[in-house]
N, C-alpha and C. Protein backbone atom coordinates (compact mmCIF):
# COMPACT_ATOMS: atom_id res chain seq x y z
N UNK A 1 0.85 -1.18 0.00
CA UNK A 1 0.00 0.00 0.00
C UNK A 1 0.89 1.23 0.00
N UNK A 2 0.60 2.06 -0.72
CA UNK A 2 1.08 3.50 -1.03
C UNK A 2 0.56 4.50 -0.42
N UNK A 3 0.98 5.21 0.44
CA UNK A 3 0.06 6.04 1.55
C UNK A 3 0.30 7.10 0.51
N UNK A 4 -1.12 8.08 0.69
CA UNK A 4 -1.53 10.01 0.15
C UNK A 4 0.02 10.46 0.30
N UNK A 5 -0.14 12.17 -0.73
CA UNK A 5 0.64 12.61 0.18
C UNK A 5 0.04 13.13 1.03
N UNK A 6 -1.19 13.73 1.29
CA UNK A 6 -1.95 14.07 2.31
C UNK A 6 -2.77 13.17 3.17
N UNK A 7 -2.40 13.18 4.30
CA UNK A 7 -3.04 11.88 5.14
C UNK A 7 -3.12 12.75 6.48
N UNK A 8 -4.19 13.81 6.81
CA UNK A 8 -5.02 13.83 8.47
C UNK A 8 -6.08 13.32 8.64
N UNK A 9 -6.79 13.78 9.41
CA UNK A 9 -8.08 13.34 9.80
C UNK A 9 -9.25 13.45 8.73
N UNK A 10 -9.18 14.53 8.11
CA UNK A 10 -10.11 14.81 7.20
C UNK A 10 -9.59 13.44 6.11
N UNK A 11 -9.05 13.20 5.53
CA UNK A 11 -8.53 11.97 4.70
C UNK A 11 -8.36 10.66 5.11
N UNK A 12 -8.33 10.55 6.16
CA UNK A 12 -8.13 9.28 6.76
C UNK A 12 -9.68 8.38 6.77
N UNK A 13 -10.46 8.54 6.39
CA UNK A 13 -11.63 7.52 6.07
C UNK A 13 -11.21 6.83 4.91
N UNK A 14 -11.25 7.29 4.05
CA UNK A 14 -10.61 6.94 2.54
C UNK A 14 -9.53 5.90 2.72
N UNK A 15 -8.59 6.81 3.41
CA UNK A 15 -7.13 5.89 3.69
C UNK A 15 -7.54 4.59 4.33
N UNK A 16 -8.44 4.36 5.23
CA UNK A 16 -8.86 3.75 5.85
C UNK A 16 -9.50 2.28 5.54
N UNK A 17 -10.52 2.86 4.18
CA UNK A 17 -10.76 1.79 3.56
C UNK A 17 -9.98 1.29 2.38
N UNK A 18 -9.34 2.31 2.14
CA UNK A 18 -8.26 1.65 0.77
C UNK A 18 -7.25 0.74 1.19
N UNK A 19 -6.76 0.97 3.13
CA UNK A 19 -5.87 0.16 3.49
C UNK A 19 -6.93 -1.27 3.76
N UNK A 20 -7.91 -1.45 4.04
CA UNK A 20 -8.89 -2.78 4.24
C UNK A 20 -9.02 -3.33 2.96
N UNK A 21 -9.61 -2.55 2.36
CA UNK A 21 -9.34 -3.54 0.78
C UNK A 21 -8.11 -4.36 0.06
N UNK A 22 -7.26 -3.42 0.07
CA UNK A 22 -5.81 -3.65 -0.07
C UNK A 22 -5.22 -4.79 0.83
N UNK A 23 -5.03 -5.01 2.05
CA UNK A 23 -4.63 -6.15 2.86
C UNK A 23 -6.15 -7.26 3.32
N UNK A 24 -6.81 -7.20 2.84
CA UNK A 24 -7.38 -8.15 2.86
C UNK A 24 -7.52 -9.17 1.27
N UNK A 25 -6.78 -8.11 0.27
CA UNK A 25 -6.49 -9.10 -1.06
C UNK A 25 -5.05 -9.23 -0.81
N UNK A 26 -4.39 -9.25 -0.04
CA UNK A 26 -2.88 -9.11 -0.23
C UNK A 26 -2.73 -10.39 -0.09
N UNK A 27 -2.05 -11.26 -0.59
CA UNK A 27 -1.55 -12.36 -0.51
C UNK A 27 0.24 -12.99 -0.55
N UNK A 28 0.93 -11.98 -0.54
CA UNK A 28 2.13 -11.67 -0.43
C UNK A 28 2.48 -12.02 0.87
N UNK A 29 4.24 -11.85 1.11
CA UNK A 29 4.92 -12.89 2.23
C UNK A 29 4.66 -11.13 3.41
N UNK A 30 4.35 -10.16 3.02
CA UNK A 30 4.16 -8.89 4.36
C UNK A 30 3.42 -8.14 3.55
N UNK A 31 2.93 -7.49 4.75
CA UNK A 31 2.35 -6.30 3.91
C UNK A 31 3.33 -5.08 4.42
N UNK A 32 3.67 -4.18 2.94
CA UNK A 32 4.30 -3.20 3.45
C UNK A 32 3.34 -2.06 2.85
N UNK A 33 3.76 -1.16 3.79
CA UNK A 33 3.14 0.63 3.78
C UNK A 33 4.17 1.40 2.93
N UNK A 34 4.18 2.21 1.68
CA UNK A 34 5.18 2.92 1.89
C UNK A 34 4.93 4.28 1.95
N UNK A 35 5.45 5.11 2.60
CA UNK A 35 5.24 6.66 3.04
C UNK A 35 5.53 7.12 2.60
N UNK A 36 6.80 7.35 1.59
CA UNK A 36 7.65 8.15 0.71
C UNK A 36 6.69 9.45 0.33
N UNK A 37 5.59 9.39 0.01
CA UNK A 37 4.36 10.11 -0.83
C UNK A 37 4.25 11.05 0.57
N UNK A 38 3.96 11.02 1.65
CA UNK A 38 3.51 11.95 2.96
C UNK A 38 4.40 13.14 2.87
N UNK A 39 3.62 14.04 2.94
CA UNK A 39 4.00 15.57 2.94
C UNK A 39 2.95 16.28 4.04
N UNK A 40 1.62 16.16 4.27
CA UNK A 40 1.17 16.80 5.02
C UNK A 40 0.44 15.98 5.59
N UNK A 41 0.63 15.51 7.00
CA UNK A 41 -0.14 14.66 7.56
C UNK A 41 -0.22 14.82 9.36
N UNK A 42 -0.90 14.05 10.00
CA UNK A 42 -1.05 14.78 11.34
C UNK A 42 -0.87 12.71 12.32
N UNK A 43 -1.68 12.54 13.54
CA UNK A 43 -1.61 11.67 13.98
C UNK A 43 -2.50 10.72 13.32
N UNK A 44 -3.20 11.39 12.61
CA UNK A 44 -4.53 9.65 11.76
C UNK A 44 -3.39 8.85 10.81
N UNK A 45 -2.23 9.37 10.21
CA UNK A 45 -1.46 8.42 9.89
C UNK A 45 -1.00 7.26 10.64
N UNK A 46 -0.03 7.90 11.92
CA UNK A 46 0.33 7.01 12.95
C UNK A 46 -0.76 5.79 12.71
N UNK A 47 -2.45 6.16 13.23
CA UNK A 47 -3.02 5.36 13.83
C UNK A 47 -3.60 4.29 12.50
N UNK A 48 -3.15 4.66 11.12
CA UNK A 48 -3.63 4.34 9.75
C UNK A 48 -2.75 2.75 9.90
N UNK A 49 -1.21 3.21 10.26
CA UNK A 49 0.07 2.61 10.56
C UNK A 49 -0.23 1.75 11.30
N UNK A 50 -0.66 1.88 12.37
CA UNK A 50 -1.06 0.85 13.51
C UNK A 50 -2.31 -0.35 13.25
N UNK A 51 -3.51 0.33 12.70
CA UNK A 51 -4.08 -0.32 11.77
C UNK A 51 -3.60 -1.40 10.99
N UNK A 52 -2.61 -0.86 9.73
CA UNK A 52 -1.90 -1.62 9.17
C UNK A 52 -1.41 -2.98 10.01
N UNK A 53 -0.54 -2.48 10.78
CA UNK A 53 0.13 -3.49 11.82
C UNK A 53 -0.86 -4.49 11.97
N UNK A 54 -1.90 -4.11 13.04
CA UNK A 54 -2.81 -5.06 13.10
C UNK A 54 -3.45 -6.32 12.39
N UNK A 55 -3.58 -5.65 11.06
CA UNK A 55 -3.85 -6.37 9.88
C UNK A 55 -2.86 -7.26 9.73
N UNK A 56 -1.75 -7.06 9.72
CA UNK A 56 -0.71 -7.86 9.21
C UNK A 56 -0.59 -8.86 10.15
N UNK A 57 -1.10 -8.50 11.37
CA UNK A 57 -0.42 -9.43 12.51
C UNK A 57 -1.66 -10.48 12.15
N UNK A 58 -2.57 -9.84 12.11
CA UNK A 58 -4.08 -11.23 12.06
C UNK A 58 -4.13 -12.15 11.13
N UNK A 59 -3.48 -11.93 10.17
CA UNK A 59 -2.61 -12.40 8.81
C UNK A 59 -1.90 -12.99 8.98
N UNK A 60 -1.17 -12.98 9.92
CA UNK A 60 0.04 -13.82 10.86
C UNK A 60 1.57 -13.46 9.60
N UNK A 61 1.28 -12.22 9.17
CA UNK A 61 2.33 -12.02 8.31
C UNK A 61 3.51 -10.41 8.76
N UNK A 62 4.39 -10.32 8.08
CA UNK A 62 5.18 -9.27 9.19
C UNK A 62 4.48 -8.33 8.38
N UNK A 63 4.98 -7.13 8.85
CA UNK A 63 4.41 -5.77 8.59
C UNK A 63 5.73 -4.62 8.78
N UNK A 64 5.99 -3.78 7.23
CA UNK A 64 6.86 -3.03 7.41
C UNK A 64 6.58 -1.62 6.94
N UNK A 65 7.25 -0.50 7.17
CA UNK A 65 6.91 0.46 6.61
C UNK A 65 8.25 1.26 5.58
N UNK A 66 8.31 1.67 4.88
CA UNK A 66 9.42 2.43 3.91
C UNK A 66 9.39 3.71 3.64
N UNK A 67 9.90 4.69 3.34
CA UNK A 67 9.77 5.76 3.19
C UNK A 67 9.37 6.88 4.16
N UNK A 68 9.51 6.40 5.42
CA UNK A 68 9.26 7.44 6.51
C UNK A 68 9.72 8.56 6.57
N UNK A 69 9.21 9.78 6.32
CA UNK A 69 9.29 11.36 5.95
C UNK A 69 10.18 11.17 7.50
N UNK A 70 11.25 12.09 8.04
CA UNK A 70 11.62 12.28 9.27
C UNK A 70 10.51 12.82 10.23
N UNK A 71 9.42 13.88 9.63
CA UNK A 71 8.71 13.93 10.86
C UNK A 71 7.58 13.00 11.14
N UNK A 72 7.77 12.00 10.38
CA UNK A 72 6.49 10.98 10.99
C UNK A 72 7.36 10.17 11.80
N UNK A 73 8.43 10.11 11.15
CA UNK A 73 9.29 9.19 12.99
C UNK A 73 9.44 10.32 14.11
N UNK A 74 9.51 11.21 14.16
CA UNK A 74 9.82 12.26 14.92
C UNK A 74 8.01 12.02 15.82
N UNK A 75 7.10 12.00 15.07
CA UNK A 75 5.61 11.71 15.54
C UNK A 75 5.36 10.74 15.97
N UNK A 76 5.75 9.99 15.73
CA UNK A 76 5.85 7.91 15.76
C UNK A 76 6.53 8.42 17.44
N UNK A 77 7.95 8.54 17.90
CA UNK A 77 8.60 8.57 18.86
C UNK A 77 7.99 9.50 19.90
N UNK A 78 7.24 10.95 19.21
CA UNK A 78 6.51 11.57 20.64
C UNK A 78 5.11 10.59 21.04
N UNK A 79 4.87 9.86 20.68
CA UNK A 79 3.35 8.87 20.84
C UNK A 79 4.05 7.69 21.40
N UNK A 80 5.15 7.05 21.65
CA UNK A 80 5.51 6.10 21.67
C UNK A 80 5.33 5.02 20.39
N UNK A 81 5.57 5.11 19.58
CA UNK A 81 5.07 3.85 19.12
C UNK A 81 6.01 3.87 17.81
N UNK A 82 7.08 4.22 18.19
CA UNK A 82 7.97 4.42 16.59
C UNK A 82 8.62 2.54 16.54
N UNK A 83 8.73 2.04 17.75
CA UNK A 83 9.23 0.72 17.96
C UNK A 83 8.26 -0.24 17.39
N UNK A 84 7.11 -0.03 17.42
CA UNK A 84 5.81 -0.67 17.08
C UNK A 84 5.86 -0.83 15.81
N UNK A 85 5.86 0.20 15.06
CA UNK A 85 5.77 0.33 13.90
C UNK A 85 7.10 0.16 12.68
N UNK A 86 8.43 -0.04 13.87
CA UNK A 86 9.76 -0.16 13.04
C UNK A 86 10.20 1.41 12.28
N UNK A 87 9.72 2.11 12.76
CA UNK A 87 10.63 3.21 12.28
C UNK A 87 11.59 4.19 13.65
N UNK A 88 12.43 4.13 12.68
CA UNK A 88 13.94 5.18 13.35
C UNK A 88 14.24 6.34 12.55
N UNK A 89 14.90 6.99 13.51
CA UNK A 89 15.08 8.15 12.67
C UNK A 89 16.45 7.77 11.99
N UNK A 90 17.09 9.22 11.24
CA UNK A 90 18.12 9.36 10.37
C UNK A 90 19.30 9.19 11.46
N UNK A 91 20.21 8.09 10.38
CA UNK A 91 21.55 8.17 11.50
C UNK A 91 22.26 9.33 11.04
């Protein structure tokens, strides 16, 4: 799945069901997210992310993310949950 570049609250229904459709046909060895596309986004990503996770886990398959803009790990780490989700910041 290819996340918006715009992903807050106002967008996140959409995102929401495009990520349910999408991992419930996925049949691949993970499902990955990639972020690269995020430019303006708020905490409904994070929780889009976590979502994701979920899915993947019920799937019993791993779950990764790519392209993490620095301030969504920077957002990921003030919420706790940058470990959850596998993102770090820039070395």
């Amino acid at each position: 799945m290819r996340l918006p570049s715009i992903l807050t609250l106002a967008e996140a229904g959409s995102a929401w069901q495009q990520l349910n459709t999408e991992a419930g046909a996925l049949e691949g060895p993970v499902l990955h997210v990639d972020a690269s596309a995020l430019t303006d986004f708020d905490s409904a990503a994070l929780a889009l992310l976590l979502q994701a996770r979920r899915l993947a886990q019920a799937k019993g398959m791993p779950f990764e993310v790519s392209g993490a803009p620095d301030k969504l790990v920077q957002l990921s780490q003030l919420y706790g949950v940058a470990e959850l989700l596998g993102l770090r910041g820039a070395s």
